[in-house]
C-alpha atoms as a PDB file:
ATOM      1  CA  UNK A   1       4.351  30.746  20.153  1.00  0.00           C
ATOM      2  CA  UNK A   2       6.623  27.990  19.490  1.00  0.00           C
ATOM      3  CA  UNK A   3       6.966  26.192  16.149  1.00  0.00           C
ATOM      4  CA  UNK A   4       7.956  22.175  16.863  1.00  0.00           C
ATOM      5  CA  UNK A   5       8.639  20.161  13.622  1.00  0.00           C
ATOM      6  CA  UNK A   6       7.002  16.668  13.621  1.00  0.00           C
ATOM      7  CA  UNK A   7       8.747  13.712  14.124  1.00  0.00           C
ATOM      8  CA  UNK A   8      10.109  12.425  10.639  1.00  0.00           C
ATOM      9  CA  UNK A   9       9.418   8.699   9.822  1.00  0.00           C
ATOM     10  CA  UNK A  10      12.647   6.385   9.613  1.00  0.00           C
ATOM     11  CA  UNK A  11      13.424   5.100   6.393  1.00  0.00           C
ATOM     12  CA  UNK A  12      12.815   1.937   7.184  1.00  0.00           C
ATOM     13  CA  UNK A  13      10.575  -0.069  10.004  1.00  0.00           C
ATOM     14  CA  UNK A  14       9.523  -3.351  10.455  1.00  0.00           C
ATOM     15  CA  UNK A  15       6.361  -4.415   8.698  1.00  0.00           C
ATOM     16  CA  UNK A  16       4.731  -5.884  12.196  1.00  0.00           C
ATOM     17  CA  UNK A  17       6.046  -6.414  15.284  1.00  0.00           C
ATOM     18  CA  UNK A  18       9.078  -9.367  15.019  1.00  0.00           C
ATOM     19  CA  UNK A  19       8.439  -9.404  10.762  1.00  0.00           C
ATOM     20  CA  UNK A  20      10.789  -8.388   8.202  1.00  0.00           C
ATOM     21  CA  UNK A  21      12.393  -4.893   8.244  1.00  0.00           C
ATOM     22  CA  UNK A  22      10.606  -2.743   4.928  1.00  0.00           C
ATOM     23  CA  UNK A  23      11.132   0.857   3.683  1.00  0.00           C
ATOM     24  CA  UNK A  24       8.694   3.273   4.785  1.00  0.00           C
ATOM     25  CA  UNK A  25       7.319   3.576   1.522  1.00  0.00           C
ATOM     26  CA  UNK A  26       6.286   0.699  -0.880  1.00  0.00           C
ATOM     27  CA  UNK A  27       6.236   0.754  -4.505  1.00  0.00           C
ATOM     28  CA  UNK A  28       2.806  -0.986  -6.234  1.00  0.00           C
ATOM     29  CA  UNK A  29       2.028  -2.842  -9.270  1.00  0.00           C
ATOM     30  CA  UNK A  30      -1.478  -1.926 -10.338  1.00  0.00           C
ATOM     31  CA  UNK A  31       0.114  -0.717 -13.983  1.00  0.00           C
ATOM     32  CA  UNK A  32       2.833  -3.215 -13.714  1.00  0.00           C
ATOM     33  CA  UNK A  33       1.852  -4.800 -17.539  1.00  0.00           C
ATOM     34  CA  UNK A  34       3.559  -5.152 -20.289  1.00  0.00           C
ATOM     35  CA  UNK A  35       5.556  -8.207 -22.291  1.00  0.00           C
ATOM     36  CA  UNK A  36       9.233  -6.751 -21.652  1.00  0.00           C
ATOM     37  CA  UNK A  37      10.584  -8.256 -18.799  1.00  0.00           C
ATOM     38  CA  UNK A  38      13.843  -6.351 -19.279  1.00  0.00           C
ATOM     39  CA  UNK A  39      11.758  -3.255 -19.187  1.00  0.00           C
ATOM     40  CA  UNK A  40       9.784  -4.634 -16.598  1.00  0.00           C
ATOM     41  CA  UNK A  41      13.271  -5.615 -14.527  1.00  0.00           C
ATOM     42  CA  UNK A  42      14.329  -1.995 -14.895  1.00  0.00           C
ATOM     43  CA  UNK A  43      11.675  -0.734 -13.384  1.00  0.00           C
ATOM     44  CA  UNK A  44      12.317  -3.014 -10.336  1.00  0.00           C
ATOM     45  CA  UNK A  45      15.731  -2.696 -10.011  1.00  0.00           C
ATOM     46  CA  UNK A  46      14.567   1.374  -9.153  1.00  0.00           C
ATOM     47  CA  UNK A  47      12.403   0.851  -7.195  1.00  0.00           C
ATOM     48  CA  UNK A  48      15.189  -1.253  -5.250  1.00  0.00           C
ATOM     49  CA  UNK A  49      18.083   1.717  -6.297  1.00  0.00           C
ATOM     50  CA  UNK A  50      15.548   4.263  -4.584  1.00  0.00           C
ATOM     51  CA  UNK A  51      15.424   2.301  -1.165  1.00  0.00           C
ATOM     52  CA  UNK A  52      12.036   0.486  -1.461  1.00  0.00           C
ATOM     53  CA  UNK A  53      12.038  -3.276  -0.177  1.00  0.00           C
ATOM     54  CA  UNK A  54       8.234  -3.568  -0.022  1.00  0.00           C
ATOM     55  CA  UNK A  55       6.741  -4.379  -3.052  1.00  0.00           C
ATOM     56  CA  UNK A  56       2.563  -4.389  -3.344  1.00  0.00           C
ATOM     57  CA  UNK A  57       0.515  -6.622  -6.197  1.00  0.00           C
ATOM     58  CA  UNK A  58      -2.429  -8.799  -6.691  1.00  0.00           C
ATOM     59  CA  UNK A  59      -3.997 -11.130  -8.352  1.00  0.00           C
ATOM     60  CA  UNK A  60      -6.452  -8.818  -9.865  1.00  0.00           C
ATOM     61  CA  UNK A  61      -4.069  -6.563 -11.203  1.00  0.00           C
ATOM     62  CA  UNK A  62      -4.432  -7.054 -14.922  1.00  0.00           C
ATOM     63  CA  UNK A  63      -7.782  -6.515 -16.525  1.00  0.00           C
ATOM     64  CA  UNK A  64      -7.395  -3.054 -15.680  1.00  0.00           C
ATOM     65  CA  UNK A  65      -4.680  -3.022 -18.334  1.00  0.00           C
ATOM     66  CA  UNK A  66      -6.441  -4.866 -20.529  1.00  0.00           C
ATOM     67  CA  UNK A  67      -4.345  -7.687 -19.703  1.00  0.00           C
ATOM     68  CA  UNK A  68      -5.673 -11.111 -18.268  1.00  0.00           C
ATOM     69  CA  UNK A  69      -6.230 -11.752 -14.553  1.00  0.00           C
ATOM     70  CA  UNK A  70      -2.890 -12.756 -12.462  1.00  0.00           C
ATOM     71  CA  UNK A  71      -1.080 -11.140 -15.437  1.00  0.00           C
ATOM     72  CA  UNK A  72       0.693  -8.429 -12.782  1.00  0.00           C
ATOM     73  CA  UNK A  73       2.035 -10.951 -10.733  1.00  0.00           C
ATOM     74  CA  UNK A  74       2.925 -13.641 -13.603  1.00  0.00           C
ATOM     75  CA  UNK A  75       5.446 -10.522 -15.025  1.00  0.00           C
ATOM     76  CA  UNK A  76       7.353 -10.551 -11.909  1.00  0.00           C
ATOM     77  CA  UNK A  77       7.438 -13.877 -11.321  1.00  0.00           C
ATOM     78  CA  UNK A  78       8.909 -13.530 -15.184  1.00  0.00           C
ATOM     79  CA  UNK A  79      11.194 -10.289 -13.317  1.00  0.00           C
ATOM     80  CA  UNK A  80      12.185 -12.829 -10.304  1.00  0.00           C
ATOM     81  CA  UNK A  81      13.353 -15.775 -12.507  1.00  0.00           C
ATOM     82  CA  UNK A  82      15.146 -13.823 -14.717  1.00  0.00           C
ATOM     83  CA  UNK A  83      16.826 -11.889 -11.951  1.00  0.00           C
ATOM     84  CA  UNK A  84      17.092 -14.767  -9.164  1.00  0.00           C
ATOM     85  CA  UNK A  85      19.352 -12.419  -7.005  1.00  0.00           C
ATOM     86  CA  UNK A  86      16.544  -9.898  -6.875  1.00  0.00           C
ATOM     87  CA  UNK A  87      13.981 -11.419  -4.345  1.00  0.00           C
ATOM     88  CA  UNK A  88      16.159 -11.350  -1.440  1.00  0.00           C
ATOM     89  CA  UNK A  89      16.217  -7.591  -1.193  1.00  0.00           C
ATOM     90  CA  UNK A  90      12.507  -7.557  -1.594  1.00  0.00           C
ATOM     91  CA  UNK A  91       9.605  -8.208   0.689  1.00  0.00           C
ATOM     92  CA  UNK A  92       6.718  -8.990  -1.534  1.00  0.00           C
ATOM     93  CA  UNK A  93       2.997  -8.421  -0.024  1.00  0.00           C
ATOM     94  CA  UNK A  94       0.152  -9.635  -2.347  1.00  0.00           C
ATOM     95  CA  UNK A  95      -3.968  -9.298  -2.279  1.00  0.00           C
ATOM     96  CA  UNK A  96      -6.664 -11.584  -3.186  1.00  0.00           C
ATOM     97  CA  UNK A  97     -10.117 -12.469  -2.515  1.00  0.00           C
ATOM     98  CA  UNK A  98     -11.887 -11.447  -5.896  1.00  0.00           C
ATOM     99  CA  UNK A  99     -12.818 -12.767  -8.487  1.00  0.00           C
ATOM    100  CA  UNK A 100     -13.826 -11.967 -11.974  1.00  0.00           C
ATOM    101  CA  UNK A 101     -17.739 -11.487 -12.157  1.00  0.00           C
ATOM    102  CA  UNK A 102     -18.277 -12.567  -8.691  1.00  0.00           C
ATOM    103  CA  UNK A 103     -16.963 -10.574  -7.050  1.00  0.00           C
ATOM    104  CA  UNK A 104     -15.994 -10.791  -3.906  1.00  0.00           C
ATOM    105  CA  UNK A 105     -15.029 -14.546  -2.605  1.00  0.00           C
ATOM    106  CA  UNK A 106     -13.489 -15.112   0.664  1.00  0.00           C
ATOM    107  CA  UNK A 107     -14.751 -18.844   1.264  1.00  0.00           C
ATOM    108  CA  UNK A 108     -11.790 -20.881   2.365  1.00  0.00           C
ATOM    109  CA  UNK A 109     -11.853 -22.917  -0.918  1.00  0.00           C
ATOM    110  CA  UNK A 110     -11.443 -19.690  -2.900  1.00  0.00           C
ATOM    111  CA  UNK A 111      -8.684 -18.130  -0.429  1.00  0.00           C
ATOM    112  CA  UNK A 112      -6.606 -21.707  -0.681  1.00  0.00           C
ATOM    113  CA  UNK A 113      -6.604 -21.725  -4.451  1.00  0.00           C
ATOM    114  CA  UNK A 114      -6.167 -17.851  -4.484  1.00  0.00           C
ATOM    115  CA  UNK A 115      -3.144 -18.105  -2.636  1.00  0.00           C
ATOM    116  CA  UNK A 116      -1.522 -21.327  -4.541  1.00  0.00           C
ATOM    117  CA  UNK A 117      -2.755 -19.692  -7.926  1.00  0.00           C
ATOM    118  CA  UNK A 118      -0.994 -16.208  -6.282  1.00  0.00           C
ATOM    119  CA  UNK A 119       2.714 -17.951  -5.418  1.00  0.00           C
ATOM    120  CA  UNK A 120       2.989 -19.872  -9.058  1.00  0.00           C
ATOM    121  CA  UNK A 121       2.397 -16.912 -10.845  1.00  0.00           C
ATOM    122  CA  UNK A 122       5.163 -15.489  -9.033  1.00  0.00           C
ATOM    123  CA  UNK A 123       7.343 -18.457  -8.721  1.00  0.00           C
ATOM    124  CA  UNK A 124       7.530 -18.679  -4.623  1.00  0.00           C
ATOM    125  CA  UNK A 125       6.550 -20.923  -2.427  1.00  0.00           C
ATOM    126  CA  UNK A 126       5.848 -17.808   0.356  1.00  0.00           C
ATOM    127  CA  UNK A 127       5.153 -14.072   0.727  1.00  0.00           C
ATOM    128  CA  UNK A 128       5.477 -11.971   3.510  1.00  0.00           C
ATOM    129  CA  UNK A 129       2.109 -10.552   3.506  1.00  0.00           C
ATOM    130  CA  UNK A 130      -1.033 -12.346   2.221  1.00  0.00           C
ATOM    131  CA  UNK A 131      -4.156  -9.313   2.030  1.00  0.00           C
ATOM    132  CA  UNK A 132      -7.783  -9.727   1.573  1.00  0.00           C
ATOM    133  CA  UNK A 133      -8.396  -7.501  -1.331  1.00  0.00           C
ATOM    134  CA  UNK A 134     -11.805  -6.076  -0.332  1.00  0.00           C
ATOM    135  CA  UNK A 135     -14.321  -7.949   1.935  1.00  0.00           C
ATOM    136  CA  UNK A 136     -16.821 -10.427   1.503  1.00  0.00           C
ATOM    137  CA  UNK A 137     -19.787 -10.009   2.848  1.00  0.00           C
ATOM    138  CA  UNK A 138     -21.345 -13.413   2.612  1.00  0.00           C
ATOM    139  CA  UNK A 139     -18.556 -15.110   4.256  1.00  0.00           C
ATOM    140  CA  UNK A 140     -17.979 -15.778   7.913  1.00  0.00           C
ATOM    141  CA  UNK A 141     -14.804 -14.317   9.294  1.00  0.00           C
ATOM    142  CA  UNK A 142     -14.694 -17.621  11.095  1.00  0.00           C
ATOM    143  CA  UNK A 143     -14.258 -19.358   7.570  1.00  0.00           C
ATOM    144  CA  UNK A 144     -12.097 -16.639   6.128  1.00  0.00           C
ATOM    145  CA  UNK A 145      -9.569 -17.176   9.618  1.00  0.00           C
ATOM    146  CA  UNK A 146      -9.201 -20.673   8.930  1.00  0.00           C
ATOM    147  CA  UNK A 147      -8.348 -21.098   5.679  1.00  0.00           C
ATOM    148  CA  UNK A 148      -5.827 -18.021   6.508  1.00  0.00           C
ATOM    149  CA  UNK A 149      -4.642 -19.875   9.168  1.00  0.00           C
ATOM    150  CA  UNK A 150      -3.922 -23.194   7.231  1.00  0.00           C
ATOM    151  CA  UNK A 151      -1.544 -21.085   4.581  1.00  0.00           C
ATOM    152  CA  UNK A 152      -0.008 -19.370   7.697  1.00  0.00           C
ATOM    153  CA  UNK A 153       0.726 -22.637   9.182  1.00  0.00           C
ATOM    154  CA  UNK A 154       1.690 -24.303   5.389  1.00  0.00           C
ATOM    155  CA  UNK A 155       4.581 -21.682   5.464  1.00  0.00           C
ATOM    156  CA  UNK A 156       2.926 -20.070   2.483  1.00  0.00           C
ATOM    157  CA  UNK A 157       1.772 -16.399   4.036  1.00  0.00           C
ATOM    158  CA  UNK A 158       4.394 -15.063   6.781  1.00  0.00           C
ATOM    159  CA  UNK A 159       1.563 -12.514   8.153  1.00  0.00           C
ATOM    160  CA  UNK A 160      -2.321 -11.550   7.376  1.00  0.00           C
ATOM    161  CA  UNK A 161      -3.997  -8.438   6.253  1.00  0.00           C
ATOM    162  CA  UNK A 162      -6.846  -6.650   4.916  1.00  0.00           C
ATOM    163  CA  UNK A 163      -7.567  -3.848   2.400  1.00  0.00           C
ATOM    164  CA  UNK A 164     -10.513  -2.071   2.250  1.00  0.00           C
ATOM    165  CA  UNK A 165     -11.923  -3.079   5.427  1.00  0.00           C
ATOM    166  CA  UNK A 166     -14.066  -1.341   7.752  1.00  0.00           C
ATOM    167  CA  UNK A 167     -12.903  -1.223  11.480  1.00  0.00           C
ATOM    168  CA  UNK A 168     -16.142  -3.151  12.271  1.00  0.00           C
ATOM    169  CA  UNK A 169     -14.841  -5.458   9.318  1.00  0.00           C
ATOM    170  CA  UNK A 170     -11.111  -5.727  11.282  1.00  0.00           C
ATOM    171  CA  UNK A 171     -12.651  -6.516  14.154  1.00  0.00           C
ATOM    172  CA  UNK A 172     -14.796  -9.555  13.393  1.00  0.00           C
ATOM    173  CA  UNK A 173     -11.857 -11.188  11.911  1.00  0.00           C
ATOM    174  CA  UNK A 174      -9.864 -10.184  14.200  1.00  0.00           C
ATOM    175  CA  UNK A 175     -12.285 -11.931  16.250  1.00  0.00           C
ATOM    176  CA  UNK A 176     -11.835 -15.720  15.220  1.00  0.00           C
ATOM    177  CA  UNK A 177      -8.647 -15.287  14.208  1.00  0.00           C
ATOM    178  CA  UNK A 178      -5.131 -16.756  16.262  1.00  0.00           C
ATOM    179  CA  UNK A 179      -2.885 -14.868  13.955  1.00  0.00           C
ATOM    180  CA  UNK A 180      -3.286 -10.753  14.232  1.00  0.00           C
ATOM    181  CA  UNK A 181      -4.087  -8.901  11.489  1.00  0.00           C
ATOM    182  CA  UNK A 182      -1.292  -6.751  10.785  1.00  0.00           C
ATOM    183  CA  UNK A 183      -2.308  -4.304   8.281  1.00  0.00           C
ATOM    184  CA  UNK A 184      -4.569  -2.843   6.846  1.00  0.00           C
ATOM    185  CA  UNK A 185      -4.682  -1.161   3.325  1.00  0.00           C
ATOM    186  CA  UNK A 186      -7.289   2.138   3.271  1.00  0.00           C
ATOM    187  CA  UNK A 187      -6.953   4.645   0.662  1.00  0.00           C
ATOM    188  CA  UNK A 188      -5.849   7.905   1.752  1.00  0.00           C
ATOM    189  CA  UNK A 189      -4.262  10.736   0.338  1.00  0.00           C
ATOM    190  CA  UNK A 190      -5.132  14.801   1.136  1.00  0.00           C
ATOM    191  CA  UNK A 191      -7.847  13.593  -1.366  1.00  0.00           C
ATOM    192  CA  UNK A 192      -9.068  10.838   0.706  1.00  0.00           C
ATOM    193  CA  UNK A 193      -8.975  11.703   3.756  1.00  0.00           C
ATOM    194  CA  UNK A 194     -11.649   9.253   5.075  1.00  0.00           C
ATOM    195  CA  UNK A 195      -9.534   7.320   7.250  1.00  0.00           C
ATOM    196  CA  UNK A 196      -8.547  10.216   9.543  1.00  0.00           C
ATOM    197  CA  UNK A 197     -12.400  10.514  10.860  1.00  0.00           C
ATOM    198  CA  UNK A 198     -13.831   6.984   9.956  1.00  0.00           C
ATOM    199  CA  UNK A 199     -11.639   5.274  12.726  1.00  0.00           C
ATOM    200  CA  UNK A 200      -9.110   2.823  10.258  1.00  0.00           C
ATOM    201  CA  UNK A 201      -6.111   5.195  11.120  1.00  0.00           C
ATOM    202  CA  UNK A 202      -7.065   5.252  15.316  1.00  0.00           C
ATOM    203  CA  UNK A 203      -7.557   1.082  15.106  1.00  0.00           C
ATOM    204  CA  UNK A 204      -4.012   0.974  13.171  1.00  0.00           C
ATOM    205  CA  UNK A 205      -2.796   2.587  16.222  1.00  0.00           C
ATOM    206  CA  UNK A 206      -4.365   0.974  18.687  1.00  0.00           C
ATOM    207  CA  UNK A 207      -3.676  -2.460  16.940  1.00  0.00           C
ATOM    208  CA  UNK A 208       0.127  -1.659  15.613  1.00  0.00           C
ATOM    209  CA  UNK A 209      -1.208  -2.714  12.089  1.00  0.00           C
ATOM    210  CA  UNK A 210       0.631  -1.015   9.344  1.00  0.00           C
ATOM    211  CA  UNK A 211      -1.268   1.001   7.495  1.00  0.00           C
ATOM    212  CA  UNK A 212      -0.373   0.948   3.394  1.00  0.00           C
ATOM    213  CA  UNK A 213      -2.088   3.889   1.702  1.00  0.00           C
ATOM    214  CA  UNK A 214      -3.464   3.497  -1.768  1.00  0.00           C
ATOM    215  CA  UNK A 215      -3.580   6.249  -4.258  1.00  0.00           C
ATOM    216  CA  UNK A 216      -1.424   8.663  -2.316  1.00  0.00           C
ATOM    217  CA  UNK A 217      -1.688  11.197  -5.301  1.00  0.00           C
ATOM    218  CA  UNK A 218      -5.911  11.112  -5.071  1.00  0.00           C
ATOM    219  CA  UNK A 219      -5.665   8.467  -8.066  1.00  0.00           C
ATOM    220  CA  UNK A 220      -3.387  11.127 -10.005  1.00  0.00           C
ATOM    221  CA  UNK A 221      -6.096  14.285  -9.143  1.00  0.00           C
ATOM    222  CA  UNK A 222      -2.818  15.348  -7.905  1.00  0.00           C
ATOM    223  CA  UNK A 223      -0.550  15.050 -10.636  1.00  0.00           C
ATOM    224  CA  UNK A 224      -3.050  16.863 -12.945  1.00  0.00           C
ATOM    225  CA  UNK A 225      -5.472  18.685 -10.657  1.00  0.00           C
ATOM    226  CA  UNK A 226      -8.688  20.031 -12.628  1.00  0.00           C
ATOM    227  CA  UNK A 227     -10.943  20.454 -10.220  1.00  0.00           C
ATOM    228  CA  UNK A 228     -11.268  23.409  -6.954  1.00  0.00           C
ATOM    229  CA  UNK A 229     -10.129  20.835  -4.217  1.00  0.00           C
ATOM    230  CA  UNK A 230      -7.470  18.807  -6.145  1.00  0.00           C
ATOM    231  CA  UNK A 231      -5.942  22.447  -7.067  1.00  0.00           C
ATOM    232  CA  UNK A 232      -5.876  23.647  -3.454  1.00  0.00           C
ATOM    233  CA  UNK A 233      -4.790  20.964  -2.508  1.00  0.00           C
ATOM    234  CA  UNK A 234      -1.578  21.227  -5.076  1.00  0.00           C
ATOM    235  CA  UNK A 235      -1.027  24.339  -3.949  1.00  0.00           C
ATOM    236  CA  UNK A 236      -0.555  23.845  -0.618  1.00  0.00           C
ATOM    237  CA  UNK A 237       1.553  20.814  -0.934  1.00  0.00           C
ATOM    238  CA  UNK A 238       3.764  22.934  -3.606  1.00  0.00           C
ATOM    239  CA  UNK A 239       4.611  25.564  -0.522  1.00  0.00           C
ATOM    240  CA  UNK A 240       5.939  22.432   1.124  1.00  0.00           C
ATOM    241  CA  UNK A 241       7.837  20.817  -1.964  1.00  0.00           C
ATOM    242  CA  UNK A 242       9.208  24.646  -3.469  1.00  0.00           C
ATOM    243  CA  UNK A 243      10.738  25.003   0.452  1.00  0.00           C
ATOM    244  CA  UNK A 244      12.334  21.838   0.164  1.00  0.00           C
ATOM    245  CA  UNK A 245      13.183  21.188  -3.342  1.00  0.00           C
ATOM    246  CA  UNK A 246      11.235  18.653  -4.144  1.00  0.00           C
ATOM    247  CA  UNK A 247       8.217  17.369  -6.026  1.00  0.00           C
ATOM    248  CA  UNK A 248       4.653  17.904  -5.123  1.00  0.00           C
ATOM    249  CA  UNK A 249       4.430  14.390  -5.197  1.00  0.00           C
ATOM    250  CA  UNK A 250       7.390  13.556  -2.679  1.00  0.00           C
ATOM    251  CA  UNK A 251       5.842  16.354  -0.272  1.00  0.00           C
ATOM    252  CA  UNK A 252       2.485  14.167  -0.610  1.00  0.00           C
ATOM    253  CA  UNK A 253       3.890  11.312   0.365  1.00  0.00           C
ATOM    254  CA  UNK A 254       5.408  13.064   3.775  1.00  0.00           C
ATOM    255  CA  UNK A 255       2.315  14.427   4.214  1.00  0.00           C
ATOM    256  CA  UNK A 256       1.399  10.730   4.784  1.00  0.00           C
ATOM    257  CA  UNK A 257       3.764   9.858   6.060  1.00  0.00           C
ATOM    258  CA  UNK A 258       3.690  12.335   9.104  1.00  0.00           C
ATOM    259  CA  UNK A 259       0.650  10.993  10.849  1.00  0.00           C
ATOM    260  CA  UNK A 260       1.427   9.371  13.916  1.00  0.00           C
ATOM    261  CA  UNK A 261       0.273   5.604  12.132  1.00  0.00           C
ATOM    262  CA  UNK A 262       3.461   6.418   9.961  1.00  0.00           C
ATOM    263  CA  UNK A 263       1.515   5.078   6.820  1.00  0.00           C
ATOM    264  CA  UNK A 264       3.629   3.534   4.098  1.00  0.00           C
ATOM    265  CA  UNK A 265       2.304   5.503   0.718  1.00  0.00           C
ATOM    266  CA  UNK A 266       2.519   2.836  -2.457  1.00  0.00           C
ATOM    267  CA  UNK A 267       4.112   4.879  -4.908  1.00  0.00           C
ATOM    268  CA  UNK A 268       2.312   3.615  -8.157  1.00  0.00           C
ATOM    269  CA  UNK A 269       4.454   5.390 -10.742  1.00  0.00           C
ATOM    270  CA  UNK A 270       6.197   2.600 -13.555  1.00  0.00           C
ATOM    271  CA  UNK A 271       8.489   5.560 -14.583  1.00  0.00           C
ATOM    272  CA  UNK A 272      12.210   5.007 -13.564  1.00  0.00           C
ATOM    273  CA  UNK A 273      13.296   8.467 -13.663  1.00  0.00           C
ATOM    274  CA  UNK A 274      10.253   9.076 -10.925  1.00  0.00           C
ATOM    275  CA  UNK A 275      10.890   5.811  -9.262  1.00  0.00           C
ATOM    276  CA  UNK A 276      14.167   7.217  -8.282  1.00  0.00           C
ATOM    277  CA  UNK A 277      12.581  10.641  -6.457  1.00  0.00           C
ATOM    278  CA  UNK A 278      10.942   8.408  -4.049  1.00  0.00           C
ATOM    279  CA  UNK A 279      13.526   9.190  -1.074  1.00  0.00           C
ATOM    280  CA  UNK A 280      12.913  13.013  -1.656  1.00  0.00           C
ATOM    281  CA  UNK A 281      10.024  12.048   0.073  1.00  0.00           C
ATOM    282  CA  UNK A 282      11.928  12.137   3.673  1.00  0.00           C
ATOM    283  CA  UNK A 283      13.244  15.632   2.847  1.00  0.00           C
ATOM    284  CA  UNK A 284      10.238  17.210   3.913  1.00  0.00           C
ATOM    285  CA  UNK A 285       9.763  18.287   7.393  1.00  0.00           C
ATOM    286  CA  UNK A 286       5.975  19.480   8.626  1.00  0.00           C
ATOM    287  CA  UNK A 287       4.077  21.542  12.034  1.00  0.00           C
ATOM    288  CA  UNK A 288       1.004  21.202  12.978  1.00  0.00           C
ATOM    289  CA  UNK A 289      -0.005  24.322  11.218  1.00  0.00           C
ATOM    290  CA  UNK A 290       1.613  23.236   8.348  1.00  0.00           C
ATOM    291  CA  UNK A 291      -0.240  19.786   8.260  1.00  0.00           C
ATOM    292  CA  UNK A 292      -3.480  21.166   8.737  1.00  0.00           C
ATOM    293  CA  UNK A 293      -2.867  23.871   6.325  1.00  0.00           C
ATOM    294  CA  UNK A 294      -3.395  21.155   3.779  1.00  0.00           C
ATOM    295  CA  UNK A 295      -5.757  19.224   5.342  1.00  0.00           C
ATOM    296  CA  UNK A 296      -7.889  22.359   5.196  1.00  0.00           C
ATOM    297  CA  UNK A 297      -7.178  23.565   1.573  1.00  0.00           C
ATOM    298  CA  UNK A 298      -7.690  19.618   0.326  1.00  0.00           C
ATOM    299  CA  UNK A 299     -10.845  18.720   2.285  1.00  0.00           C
ATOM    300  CA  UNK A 300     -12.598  22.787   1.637  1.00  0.00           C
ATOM    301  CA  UNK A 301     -13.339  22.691   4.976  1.00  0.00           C
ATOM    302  CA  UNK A 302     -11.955  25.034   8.603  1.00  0.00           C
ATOM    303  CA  UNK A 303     -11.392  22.288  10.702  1.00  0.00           C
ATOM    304  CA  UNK A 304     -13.534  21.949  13.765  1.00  0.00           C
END
């Protein structure tokens, strides 16, 4: 029996086909808080020391820190004008589409003022990637196109996406739309695993979307595993990480990382010391039996 290694993902790729050029992993800013914006800088300038160019917010990153709504991306708009230099080594994706006690809005009123609201908190008059946070069901994808359309064509948004869409979901917008949807943001992890078998990881494929993975650590299960799964899980990725000297959370990310829809993982971490272990991710190299080994020990089940 021979033993092949899996292809191991580049670096860096670009973001959709003809669009900016972006590190294969991204680095997010759902705990991005605080009032220091030289602490806040720091953290940045790691993220850019460790090789990341992508950079993931929101609007609605805040209130989860007890902080107000837009208040994640108001502190790097704070970050980018005290640091002009620093946005042109990053490629800045953002979310919207809810709204506080709504919740979901994707009217093309909402999505307009969303996206105006979204650039003067940051202090640009564009982002690379404009992503419907989660979907609205009482909205017409025709409706949600067009007022997508009319920032794409404003020079506001350089590309669409989605996160936390269905395939069915993808599709209807994809439907009425003249600008392709390219990418999609699922949660997955060995912890959430949902997208192997629920079809958003064989439409990224068959679409080229990029795929950005939330949570890659099982929303820190990981990190701190208490339960059965989370520890088998650990363990398994720890054979990987032990062989090649590096943390279970770097092996985690490869693990992602070597599906064939080369997922970007959206290392959530505000730590600079762990910022800068974020290329030990690409150390890693994974079989098939090595994969599944961890597929199996995360999800508790042989496979079929």
């Amino acid at each position: 029996m021979t033993t092949s290694i899996l292809p191991q993902p580049a670096a860096s790729r670009p973001l959709y086909e003809g669009g900016p050029m972006v590190s294969s992993v991204a680095w997010g800013m759902w705990r991005f808080a605080g009032d220091d914006v030289e602490l806040a800088s720091a953290r940045v300038q790691a993220a850019l020391d460790a090789g990341v160019t992508l950079f993931d917010t929101a609007d609605i990153y805040g209130p989860d820190n007890n902080e107000p709504f837009g208040a994640a991306e108001l502190l790097l708009g704070r970050v980018l004008a005290a640091n002009p230099a620093m946005a042109q080594h990053m490629v800045i994706a953002t979310k919207g589409g809810i709204s506080m006690g709504v919740p979901y809005d994707s009217s093309a009123g909402y999505l307009a003022s969303a996206i105006d609201a979204s650039l003067k908190r940051m202090g640009l008059d564009h982002v690379a990637l404009w992503q419907i946070h989660r979907p609205d069901m009482l909205t017409h994808p025709a409706e949600v196109a067009r007022a997508l359309e009319a920032a794409h064509k404003a020079g506001k948004i350089g590309a669409i996406g989605v996160s936390n869409f269905t395939p069915s979901q993808v599709e209807a917008l994809a439907a009425h739309s003249a600008l392709p949807i390219v990418s999609c943001q699922p949660e997955f992890s060995p912890l959430a695993t949902a997208p192997l078998s629920n079809g958003i990881l064989d439409q990224a494929m068959a679409r080229n979307m990029a795929v950005l993975a939330w949570s890659p650590l099982g929303q820190g299960r990981l990190g701190d595993p208490k339960d059965a799964r989370s520890q088998a899980a650990a363990r398994a990725l720890d054979v990987k990480a032990e062989t090649f000297g590096v943390s279970r959370a770097a092996a985690a990310y490869s693990w992602i990382m070597a599906h064939p829809a080369r997922p970007i993982p959206i290392v959530g971490t505000q730590t600079p010391a762990r910022i800068a272990e974020i290329p030990d991710a690409y150390k890693p190299a994974w079989t098939r039996a090595d994969w599944y080994e961890v597929l199996v020990a995360a999800t508790g089940e042989p496979l079929p």
